[in-house]
C-alpha atoms as a PDB file:
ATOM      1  CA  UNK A   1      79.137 -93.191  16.594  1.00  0.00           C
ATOM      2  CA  UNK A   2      79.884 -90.621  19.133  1.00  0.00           C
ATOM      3  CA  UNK A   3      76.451 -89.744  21.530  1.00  0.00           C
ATOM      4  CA  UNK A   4      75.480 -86.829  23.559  1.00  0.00           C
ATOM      5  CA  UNK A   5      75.993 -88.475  26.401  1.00  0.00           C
ATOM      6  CA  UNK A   6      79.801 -89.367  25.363  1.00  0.00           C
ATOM      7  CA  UNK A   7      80.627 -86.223  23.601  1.00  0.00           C
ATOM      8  CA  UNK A   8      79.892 -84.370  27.503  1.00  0.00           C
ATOM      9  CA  UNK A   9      82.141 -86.870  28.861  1.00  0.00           C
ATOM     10  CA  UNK A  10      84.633 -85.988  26.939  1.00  0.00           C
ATOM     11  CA  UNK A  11      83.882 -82.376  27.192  1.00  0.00           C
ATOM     12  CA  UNK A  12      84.180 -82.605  31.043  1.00  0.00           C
ATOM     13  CA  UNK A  13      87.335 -85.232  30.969  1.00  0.00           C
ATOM     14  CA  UNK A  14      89.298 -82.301  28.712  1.00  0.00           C
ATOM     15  CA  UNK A  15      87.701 -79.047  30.842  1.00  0.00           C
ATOM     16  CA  UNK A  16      89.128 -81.244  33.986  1.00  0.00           C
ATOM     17  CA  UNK A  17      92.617 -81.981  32.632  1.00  0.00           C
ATOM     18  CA  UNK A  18      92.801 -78.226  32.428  1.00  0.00           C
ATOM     19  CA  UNK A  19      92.053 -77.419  35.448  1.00  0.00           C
ATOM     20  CA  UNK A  20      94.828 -77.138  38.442  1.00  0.00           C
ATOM     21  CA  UNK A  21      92.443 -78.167  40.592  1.00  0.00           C
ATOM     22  CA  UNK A  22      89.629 -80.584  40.050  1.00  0.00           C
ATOM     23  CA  UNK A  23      86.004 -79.669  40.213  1.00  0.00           C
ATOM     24  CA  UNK A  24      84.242 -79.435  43.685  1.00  0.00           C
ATOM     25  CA  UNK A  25      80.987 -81.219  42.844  1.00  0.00           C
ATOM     26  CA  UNK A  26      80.042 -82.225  38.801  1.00  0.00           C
ATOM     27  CA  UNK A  27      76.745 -83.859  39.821  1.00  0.00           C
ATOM     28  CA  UNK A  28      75.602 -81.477  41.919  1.00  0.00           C
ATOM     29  CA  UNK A  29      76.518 -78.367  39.783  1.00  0.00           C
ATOM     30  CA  UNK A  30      75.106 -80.216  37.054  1.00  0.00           C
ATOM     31  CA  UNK A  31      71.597 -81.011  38.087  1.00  0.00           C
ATOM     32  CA  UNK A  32      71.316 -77.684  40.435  1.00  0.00           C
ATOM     33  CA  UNK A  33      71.020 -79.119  43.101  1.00  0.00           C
ATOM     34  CA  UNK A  34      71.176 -76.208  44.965  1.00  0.00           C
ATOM     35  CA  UNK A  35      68.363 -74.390  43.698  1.00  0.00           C
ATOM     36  CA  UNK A  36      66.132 -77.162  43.474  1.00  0.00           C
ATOM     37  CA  UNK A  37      66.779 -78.371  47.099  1.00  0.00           C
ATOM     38  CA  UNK A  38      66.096 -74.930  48.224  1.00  0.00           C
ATOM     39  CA  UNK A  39      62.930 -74.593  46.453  1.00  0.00           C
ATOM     40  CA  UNK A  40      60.689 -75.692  48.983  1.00  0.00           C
ATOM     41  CA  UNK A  41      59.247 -72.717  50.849  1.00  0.00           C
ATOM     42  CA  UNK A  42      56.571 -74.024  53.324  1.00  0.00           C
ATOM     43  CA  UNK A  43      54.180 -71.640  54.604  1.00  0.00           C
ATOM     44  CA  UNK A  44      53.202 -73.415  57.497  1.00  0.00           C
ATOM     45  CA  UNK A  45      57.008 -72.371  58.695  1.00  0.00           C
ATOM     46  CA  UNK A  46      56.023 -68.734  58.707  1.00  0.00           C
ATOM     47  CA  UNK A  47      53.284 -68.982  61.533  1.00  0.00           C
ATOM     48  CA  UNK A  48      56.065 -70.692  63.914  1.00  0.00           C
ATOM     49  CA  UNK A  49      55.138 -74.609  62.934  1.00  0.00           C
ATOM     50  CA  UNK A  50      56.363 -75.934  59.704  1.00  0.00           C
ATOM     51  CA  UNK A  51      54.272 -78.782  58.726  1.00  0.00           C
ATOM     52  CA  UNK A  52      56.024 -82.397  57.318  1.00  0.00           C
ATOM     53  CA  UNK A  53      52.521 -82.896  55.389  1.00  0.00           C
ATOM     54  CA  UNK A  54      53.023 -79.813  54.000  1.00  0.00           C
ATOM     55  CA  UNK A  55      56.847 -80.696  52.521  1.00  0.00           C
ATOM     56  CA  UNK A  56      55.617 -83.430  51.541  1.00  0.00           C
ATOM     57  CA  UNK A  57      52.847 -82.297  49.118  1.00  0.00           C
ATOM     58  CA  UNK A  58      54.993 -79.480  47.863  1.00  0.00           C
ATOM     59  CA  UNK A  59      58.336 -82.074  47.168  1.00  0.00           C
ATOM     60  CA  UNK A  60      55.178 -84.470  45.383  1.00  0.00           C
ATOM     61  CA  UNK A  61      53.627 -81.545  43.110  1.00  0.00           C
ATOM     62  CA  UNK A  62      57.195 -80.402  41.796  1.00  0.00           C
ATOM     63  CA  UNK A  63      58.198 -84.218  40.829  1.00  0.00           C
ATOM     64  CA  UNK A  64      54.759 -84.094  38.815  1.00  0.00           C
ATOM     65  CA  UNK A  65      55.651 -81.044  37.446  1.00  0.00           C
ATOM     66  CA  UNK A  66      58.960 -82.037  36.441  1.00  0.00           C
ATOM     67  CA  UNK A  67      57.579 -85.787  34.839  1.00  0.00           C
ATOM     68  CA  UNK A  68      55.153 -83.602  32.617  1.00  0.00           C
ATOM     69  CA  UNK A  69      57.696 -81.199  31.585  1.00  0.00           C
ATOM     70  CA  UNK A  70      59.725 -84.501  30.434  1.00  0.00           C
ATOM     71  CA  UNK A  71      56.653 -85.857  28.631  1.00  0.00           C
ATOM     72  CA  UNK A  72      56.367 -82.202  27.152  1.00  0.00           C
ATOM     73  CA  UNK A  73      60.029 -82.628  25.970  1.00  0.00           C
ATOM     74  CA  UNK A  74      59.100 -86.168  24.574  1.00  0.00           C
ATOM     75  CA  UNK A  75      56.127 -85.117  22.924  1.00  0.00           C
ATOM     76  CA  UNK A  76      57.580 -82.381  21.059  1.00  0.00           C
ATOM     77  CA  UNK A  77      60.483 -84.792  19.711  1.00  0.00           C
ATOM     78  CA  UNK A  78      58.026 -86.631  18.275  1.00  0.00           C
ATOM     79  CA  UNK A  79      56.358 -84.067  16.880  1.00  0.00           C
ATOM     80  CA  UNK A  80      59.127 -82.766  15.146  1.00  0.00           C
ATOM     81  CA  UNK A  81      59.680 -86.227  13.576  1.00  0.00           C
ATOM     82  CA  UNK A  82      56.399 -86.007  12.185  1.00  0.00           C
END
């Protein structure tokens, strides 16, 4: 039985062969790393004296944000089973 999980392996294994050159970063382009990394925007840093508390509670609120959009995910699977 062929998974998801295989099925992109494969998918990336055959996009690679075909490329002259390999790919810079999979992992990184793949999870958007970029985007999310930048995503912190601390207001603290606009008066002149960015705050580490301040990081710190925004990095903490957009994990929680991203477990509950996973349990949102979850939940609907379900749901659909049902």
């Amino acid at each position: 039985m062929l998974l998801l999980r295989d099925h992109f392996y494969l998918n990336l294994r055959r996009n690679n062969e075909q490329r002259k050159t390999p790919p810079t970063s999979i992992y990184q382009d793949y999870l958007g790393l970029e985007k999310i990394l930048k995503s912190q925007h601390l207001i603290s840093k606009d008066y002149g004296k960015p705050a580490h508390d301040e990081m710190l509670f925004i990095i903490i609120h957009q994990i929680y944000e991203l477990w509950f959009k996973q349990i949102l995910f979850e939940l609907d699977s379900v749901l659909d089973i049902f």
